[in-house]
PDB file of N, CA and C in Angstrom:
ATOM      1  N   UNK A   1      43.336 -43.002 124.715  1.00  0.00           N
ATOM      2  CA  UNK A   1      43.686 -42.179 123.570  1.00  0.00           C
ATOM      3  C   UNK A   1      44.620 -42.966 122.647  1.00  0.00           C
ATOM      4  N   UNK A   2      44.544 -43.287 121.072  1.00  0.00           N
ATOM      5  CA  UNK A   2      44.779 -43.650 120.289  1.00  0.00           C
ATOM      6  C   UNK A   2      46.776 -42.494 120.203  1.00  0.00           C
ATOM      7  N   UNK A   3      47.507 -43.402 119.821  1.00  0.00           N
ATOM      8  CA  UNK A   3      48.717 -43.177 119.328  1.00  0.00           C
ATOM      9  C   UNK A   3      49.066 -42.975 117.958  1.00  0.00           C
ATOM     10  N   UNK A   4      47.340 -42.558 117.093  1.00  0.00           N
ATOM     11  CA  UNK A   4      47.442 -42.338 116.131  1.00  0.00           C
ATOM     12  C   UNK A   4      46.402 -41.615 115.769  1.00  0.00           C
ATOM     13  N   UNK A   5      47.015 -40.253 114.933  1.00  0.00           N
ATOM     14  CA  UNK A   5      46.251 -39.180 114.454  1.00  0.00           C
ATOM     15  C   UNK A   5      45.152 -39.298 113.066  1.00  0.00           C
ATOM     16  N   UNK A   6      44.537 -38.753 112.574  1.00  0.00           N
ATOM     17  CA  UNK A   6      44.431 -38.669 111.193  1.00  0.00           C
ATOM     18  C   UNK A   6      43.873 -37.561 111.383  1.00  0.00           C
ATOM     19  N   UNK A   7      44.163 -36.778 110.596  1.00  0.00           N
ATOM     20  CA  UNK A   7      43.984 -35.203 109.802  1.00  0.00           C
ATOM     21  C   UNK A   7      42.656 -35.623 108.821  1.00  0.00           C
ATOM     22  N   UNK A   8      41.228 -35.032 109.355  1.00  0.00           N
ATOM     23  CA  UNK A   8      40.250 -35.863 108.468  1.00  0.00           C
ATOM     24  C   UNK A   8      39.332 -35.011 108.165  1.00  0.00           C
ATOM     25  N   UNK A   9      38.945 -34.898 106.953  1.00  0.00           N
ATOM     26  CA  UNK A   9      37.827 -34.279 106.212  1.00  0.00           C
ATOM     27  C   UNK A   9      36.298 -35.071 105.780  1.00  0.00           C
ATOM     28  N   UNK A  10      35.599 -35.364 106.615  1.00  0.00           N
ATOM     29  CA  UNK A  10      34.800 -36.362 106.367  1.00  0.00           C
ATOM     30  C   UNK A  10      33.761 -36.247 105.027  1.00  0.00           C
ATOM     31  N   UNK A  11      34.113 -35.124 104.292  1.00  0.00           N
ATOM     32  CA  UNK A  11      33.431 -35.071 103.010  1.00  0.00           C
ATOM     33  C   UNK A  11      34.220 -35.721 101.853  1.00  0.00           C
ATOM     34  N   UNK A  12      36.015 -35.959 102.279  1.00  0.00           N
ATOM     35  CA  UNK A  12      36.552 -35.904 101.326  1.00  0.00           C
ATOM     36  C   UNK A  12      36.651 -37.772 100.752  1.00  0.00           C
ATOM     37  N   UNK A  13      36.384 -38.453  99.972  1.00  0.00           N
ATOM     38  CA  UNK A  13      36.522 -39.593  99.397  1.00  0.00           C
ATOM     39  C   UNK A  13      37.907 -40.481  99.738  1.00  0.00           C
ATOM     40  N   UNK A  14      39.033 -39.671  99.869  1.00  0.00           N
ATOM     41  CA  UNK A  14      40.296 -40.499 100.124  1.00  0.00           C
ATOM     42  C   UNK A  14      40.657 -40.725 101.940  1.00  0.00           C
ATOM     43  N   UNK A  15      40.030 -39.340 102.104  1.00  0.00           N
ATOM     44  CA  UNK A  15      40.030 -39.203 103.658  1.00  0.00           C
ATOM     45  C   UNK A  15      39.379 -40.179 104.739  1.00  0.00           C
ATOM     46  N   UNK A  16      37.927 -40.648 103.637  1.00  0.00           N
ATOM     47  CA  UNK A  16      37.069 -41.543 104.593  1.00  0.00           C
ATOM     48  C   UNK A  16      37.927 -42.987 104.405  1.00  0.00           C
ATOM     49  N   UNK A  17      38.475 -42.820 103.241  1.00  0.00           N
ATOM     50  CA  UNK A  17      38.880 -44.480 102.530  1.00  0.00           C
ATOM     51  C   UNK A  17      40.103 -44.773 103.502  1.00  0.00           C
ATOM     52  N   UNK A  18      41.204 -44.038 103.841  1.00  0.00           N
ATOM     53  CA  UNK A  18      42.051 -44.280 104.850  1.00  0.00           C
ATOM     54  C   UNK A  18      41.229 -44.155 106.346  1.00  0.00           C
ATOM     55  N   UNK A  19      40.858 -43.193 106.565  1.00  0.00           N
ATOM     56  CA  UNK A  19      39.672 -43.911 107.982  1.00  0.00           C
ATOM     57  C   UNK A  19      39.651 -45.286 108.053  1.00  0.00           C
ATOM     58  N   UNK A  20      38.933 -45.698 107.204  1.00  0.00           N
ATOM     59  CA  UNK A  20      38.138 -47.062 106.747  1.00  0.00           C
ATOM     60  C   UNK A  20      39.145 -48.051 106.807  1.00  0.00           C
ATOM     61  N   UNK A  21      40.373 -47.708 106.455  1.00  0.00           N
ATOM     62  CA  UNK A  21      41.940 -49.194 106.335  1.00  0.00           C
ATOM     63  C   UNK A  21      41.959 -48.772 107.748  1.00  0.00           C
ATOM     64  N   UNK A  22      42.203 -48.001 108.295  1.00  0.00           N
ATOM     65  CA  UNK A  22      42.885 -47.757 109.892  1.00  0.00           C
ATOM     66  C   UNK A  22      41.756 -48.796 110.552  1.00  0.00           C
ATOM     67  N   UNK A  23      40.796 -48.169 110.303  1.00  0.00           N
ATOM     68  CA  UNK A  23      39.922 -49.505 111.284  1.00  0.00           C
ATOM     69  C   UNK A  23      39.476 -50.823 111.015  1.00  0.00           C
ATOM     70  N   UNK A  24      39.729 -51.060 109.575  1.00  0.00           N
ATOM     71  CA  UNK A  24      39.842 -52.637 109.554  1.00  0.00           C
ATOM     72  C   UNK A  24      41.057 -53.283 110.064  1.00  0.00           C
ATOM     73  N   UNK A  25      41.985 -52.728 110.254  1.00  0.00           N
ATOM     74  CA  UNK A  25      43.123 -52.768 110.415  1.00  0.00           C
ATOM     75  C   UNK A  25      43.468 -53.188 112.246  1.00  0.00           C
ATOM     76  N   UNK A  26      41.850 -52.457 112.900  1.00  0.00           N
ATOM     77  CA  UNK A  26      42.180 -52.750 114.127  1.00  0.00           C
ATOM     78  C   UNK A  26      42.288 -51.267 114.878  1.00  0.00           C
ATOM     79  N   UNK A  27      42.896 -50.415 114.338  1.00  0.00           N
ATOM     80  CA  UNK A  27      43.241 -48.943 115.017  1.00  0.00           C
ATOM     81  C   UNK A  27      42.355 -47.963 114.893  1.00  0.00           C
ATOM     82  N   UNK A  28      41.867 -47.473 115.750  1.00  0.00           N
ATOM     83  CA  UNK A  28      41.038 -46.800 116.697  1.00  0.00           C
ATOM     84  C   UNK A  28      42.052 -45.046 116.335  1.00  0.00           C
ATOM     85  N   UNK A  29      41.727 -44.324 115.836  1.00  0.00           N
ATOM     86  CA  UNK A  29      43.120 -43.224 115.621  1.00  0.00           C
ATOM     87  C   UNK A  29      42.126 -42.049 116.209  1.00  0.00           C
ATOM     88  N   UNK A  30      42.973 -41.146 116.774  1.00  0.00           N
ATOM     89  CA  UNK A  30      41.854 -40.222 117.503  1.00  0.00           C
ATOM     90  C   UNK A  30      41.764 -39.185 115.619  1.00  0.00           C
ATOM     91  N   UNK A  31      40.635 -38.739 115.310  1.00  0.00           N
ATOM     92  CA  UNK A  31      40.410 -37.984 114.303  1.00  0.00           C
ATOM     93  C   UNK A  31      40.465 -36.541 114.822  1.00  0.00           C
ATOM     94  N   UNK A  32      41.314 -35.881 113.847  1.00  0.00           N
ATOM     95  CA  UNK A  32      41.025 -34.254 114.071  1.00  0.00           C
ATOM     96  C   UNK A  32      40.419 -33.831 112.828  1.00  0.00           C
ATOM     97  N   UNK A  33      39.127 -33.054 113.113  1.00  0.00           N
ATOM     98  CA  UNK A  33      38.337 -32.536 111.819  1.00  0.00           C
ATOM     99  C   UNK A  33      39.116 -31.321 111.689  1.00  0.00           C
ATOM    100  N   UNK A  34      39.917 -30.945 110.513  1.00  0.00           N
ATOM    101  CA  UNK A  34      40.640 -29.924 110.905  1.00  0.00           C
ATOM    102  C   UNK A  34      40.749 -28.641 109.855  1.00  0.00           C
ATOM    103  N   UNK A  35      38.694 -28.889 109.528  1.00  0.00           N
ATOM    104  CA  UNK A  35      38.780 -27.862 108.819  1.00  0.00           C
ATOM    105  C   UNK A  35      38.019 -27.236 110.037  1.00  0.00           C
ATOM    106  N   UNK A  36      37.362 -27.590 111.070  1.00  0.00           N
ATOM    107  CA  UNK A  36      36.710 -27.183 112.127  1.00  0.00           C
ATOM    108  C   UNK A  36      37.769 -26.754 113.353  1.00  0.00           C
ATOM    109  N   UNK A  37      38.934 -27.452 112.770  1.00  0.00           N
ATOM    110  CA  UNK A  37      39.796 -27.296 114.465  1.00  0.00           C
ATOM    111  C   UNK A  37      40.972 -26.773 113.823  1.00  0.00           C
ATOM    112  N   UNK A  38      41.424 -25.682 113.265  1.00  0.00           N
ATOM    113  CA  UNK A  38      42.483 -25.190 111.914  1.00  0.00           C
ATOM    114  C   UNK A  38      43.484 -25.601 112.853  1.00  0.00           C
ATOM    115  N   UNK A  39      44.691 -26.134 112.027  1.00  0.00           N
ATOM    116  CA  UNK A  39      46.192 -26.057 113.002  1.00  0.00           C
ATOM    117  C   UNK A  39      46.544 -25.208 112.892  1.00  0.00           C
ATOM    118  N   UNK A  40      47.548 -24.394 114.217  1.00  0.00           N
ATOM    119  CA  UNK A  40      47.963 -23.451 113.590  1.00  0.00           C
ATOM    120  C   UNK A  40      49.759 -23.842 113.399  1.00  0.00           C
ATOM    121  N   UNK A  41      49.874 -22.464 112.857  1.00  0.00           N
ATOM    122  CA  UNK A  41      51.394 -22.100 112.332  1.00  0.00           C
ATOM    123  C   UNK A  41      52.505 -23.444 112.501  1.00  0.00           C
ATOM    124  N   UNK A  42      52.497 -23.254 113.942  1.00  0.00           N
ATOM    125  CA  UNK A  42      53.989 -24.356 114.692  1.00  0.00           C
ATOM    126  C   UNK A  42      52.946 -25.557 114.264  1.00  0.00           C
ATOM    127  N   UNK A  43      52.169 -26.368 114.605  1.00  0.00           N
ATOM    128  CA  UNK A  43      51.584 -27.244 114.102  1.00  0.00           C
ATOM    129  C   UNK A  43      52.270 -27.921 112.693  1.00  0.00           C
ATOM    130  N   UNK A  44      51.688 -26.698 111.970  1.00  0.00           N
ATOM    131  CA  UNK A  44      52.085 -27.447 110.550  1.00  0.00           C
ATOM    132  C   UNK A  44      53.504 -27.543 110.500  1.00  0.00           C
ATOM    133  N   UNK A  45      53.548 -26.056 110.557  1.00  0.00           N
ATOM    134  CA  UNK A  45      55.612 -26.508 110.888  1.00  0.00           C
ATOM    135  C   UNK A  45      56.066 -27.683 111.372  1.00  0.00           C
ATOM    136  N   UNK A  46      55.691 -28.653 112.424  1.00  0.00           N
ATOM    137  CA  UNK A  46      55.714 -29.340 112.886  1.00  0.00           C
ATOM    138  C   UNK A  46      55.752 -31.031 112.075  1.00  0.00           C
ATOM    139  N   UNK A  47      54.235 -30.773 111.328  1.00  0.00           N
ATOM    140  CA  UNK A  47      53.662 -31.930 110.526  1.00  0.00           C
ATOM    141  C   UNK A  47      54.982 -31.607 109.146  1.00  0.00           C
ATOM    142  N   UNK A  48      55.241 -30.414 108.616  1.00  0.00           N
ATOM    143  CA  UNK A  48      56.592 -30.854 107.435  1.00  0.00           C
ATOM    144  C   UNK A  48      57.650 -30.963 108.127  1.00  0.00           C
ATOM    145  N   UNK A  49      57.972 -31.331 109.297  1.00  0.00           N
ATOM    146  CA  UNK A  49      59.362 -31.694 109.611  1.00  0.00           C
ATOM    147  C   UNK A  49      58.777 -33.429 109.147  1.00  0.00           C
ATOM    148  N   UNK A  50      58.159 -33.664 110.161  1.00  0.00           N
ATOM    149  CA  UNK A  50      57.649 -35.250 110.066  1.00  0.00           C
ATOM    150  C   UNK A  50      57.274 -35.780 108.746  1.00  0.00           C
ATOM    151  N   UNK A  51      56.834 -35.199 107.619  1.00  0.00           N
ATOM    152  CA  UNK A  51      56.457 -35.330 106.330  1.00  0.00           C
ATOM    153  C   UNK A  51      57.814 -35.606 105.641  1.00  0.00           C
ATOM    154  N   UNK A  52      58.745 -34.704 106.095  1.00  0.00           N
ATOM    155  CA  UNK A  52      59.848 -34.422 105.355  1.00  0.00           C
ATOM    156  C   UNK A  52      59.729 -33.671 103.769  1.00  0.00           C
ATOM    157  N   UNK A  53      58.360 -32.881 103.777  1.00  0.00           N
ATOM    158  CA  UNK A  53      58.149 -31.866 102.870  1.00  0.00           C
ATOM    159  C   UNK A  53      58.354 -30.668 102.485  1.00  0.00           C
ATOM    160  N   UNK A  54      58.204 -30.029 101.930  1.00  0.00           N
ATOM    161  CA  UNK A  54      58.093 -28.575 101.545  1.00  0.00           C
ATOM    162  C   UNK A  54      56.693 -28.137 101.940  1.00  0.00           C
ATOM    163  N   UNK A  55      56.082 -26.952 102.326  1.00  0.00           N
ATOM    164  CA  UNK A  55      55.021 -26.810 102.447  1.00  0.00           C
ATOM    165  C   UNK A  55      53.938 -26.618 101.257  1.00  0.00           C
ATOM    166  N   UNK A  56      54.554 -26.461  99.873  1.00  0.00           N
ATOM    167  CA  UNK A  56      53.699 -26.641  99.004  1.00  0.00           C
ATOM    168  C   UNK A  56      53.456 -28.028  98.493  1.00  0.00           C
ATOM    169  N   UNK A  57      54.321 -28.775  98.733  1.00  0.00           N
ATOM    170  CA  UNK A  57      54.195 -29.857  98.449  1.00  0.00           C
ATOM    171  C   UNK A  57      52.729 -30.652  99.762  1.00  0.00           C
ATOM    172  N   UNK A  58      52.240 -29.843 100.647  1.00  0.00           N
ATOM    173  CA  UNK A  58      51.219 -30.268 101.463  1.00  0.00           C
ATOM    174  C   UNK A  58      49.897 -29.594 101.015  1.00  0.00           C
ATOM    175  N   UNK A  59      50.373 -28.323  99.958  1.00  0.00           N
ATOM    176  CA  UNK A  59      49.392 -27.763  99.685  1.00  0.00           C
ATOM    177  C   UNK A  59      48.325 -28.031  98.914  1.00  0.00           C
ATOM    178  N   UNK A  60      47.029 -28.163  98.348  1.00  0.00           N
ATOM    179  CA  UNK A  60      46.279 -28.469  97.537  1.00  0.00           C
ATOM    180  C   UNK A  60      46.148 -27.423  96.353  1.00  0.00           C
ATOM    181  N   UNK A  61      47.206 -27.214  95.646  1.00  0.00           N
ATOM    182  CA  UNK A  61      46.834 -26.321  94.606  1.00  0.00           C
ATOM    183  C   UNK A  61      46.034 -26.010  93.472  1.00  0.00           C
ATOM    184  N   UNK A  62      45.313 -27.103  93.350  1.00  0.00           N
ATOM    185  CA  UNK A  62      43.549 -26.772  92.616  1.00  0.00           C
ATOM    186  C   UNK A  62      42.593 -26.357  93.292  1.00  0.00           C
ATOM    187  N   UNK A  63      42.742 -26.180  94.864  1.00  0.00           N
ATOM    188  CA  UNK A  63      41.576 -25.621  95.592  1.00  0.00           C
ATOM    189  C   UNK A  63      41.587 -24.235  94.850  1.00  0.00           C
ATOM    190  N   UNK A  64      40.212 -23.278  94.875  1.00  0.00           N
ATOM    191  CA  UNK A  64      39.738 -21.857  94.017  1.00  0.00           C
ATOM    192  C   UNK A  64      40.875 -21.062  94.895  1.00  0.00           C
ATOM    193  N   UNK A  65      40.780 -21.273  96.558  1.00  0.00           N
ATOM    194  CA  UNK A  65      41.365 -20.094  97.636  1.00  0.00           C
ATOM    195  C   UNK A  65      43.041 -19.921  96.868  1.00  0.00           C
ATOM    196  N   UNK A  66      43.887 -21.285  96.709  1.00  0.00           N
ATOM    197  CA  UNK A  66      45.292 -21.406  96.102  1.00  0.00           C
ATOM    198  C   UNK A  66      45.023 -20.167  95.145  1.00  0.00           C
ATOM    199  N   UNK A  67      44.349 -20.216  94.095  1.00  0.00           N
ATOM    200  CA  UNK A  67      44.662 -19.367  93.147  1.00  0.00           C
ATOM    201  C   UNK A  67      43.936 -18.000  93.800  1.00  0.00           C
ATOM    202  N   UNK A  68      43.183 -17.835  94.373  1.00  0.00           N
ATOM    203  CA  UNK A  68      42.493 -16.281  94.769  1.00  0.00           C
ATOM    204  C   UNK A  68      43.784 -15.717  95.433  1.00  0.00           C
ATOM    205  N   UNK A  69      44.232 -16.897  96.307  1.00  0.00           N
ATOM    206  CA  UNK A  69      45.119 -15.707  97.226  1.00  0.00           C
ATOM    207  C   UNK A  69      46.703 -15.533  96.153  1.00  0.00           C
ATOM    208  N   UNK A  70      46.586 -16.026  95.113  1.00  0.00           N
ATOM    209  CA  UNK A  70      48.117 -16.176  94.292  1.00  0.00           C
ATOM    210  C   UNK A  70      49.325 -16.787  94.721  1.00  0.00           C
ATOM    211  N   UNK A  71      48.639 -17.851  95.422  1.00  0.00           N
ATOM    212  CA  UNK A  71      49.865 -18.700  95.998  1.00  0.00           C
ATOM    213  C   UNK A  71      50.780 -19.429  95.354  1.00  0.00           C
ATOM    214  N   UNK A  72      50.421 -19.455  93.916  1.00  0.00           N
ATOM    215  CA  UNK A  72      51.323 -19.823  92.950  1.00  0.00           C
ATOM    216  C   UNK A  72      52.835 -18.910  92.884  1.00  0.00           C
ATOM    217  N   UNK A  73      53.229 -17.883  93.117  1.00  0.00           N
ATOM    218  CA  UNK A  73      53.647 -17.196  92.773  1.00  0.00           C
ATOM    219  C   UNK A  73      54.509 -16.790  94.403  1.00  0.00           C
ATOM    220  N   UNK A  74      54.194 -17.468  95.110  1.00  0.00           N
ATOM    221  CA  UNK A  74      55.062 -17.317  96.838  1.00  0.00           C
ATOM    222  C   UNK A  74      55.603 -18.264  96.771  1.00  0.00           C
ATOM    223  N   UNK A  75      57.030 -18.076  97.269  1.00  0.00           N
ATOM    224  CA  UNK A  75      58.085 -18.650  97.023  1.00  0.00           C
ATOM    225  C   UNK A  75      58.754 -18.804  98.555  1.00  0.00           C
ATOM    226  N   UNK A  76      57.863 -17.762  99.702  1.00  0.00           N
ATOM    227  CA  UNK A  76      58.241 -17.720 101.061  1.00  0.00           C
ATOM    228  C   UNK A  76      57.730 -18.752 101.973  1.00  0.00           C
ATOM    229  N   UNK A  77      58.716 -20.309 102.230  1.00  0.00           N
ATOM    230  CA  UNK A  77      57.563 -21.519 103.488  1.00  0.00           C
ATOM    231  C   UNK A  77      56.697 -20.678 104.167  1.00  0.00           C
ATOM    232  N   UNK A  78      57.445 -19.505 104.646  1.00  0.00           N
ATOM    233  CA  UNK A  78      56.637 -18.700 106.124  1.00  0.00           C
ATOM    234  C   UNK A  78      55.276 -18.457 105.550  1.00  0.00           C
ATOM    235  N   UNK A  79      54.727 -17.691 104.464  1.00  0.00           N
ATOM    236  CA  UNK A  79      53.839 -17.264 103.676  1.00  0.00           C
ATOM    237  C   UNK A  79      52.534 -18.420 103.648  1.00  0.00           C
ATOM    238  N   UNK A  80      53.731 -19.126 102.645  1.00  0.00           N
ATOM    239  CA  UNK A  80      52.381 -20.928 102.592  1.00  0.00           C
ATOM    240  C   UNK A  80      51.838 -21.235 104.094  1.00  0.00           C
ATOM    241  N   UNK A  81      52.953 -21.570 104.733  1.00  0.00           N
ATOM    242  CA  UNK A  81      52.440 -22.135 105.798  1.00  0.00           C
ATOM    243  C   UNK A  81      51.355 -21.599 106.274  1.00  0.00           C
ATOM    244  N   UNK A  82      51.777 -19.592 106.200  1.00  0.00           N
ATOM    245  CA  UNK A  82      50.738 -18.967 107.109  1.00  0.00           C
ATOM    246  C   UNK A  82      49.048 -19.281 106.605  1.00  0.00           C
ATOM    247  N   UNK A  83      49.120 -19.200 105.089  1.00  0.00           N
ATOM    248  CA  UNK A  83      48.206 -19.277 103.964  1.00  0.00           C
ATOM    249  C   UNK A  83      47.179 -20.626 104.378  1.00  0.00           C
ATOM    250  N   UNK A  84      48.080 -21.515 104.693  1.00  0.00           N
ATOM    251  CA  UNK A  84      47.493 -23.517 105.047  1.00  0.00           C
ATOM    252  C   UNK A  84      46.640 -22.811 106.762  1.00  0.00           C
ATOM    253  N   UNK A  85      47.301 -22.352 107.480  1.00  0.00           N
ATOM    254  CA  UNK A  85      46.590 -22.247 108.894  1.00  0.00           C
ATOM    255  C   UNK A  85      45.165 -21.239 108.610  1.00  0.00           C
ATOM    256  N   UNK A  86      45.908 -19.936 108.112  1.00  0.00           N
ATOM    257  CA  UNK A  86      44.130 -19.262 107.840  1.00  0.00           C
ATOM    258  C   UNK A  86      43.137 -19.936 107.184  1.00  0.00           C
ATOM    259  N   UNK A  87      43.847 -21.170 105.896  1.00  0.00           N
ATOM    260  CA  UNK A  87      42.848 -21.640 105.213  1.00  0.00           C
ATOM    261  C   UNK A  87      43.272 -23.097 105.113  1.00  0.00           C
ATOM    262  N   UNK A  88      42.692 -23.978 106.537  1.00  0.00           N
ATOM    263  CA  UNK A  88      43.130 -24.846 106.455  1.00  0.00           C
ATOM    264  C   UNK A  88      42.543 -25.942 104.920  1.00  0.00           C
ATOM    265  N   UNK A  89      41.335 -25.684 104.533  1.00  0.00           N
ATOM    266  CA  UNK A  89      41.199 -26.210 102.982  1.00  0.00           C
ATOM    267  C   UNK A  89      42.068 -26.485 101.894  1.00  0.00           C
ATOM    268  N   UNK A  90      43.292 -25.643 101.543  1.00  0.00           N
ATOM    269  CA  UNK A  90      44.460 -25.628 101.200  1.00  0.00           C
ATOM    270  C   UNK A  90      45.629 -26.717 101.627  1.00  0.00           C
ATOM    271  N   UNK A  91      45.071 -27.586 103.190  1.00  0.00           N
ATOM    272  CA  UNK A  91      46.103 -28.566 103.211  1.00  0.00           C
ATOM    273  C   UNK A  91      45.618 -29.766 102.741  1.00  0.00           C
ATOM    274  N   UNK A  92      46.609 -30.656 101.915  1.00  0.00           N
ATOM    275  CA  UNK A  92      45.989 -32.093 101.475  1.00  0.00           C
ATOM    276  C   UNK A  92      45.915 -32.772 102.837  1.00  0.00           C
ATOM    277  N   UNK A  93      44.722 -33.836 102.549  1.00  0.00           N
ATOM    278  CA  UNK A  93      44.375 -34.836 103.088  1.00  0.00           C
ATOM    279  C   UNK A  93      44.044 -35.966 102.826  1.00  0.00           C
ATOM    280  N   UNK A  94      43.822 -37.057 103.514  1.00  0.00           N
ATOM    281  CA  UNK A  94      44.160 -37.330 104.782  1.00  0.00           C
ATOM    282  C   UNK A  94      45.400 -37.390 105.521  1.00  0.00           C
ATOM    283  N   UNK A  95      45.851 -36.954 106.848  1.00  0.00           N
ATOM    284  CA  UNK A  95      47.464 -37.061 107.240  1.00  0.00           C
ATOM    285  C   UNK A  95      47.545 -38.088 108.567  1.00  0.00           C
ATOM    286  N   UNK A  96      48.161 -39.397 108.542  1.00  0.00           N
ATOM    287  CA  UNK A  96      48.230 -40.007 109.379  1.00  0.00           C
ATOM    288  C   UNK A  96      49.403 -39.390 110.160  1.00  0.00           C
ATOM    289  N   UNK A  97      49.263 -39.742 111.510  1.00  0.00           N
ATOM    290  CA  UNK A  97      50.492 -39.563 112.328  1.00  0.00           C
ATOM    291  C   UNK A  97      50.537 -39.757 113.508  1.00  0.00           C
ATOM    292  N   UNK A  98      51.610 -40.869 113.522  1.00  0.00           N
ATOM    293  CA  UNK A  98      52.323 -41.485 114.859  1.00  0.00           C
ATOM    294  C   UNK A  98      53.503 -41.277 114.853  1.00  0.00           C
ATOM    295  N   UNK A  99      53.716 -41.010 116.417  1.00  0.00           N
ATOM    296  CA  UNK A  99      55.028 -40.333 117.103  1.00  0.00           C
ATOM    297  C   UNK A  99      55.240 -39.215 116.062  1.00  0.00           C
ATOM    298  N   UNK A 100      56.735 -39.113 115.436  1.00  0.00           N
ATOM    299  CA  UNK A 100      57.187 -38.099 115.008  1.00  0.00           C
ATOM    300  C   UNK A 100      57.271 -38.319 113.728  1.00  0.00           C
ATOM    301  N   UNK A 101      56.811 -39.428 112.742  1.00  0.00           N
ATOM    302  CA  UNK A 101      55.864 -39.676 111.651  1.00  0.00           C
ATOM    303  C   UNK A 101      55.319 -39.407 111.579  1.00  0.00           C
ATOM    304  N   UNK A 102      54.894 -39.028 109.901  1.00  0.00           N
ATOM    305  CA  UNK A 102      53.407 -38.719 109.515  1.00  0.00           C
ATOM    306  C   UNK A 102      53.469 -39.121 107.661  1.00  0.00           C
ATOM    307  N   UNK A 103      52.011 -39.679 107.195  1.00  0.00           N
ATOM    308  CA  UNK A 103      52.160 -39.957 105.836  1.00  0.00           C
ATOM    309  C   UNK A 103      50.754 -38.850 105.448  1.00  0.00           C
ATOM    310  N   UNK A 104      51.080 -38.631 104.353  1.00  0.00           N
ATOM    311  CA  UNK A 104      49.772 -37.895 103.413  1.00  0.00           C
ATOM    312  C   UNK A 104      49.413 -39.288 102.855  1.00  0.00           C
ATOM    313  N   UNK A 105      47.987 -39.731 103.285  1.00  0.00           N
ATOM    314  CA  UNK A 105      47.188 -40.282 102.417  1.00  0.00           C
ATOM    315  C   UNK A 105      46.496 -40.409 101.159  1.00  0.00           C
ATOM    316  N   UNK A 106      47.193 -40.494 100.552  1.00  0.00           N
ATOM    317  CA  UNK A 106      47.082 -40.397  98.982  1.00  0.00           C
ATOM    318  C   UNK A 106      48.034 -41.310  98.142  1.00  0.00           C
ATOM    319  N   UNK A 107      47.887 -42.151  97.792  1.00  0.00           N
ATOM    320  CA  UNK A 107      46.598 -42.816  97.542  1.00  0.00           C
ATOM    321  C   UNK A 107      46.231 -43.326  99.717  1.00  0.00           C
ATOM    322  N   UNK A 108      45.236 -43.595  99.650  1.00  0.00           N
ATOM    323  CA  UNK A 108      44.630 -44.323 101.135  1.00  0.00           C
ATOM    324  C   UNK A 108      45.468 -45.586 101.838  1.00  0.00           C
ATOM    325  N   UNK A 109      46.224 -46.279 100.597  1.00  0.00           N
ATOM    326  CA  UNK A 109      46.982 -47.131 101.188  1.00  0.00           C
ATOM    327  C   UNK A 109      48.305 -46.819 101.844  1.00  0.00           C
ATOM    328  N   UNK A 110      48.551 -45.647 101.486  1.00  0.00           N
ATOM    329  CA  UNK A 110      49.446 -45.385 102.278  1.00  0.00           C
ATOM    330  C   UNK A 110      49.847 -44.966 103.580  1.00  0.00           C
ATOM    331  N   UNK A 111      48.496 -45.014 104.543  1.00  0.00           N
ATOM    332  CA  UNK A 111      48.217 -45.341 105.862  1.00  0.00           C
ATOM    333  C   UNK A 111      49.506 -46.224 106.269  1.00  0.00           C
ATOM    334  N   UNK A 112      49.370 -47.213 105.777  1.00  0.00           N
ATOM    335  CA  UNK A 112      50.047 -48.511 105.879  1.00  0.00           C
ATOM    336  C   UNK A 112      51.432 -48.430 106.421  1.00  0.00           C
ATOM    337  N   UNK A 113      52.112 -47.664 106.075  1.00  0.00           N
ATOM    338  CA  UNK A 113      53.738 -47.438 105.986  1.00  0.00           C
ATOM    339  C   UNK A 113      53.940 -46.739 107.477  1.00  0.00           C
ATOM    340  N   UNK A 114      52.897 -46.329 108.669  1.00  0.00           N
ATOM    341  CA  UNK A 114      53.237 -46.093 109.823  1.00  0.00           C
ATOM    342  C   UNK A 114      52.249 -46.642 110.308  1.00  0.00           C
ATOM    343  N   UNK A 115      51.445 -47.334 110.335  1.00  0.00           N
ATOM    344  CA  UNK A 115      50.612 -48.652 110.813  1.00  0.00           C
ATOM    345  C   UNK A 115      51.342 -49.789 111.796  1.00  0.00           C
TER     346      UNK A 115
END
């Protein structure tokens, strides 16, 4: 088992492109498809300690669901967070993570910085 995660959407263009550095790179990272495997709650809680984020700041706020459910306008972490686990689509991707690190891939090179 790989000592390194990636949070992966295999439809998404930036998601495959950091895939793609991890393994030229040599690293083998175990993948979680995680619109198939939702994290829940403590999870993410978990991933913004290691981010050192806010939870909107993980959020994808041009996805349609952001604006259906009016997530613009919640101001409660507990809320977002809950919002990212029912709909994991709502979290950006790709998310590398080793040990108690983790980077949002975006741009893809930024794999790199816990590599």
């Amino acid at each position: 088992m790989s000592d390194i995660t990636i949070w992966h959407n295999p439809r998404c263009s930036k998601s495959r492109q950091a895939l793609k550095l991890l393994e030229e790179q040599g690293v083998a990272p175990e993948v979680v498809k995680y619109l198939d495997t939702p994290p829940s709650k403590e999870e993410i809680k978990a991933l913004l300690k290691m981010l050192g984020i806010s939870a909107r700041e993980l959020m994808r706020t041009k996805e349609a669901i952001y604006k259906e459910l009016g997530l613009k306008d919640v101001e409660e972490e507990e809320k977002l967070i809950e919002a990212m686990a029912a709909h994991p689509k709502l979290i950006e991707r790709p998310i590398v993570i080793k040990g108690d690190k983790a980077v949002v891939g975006r741009p893809p090179e930024k794999v790199f910085e816990i590599v």
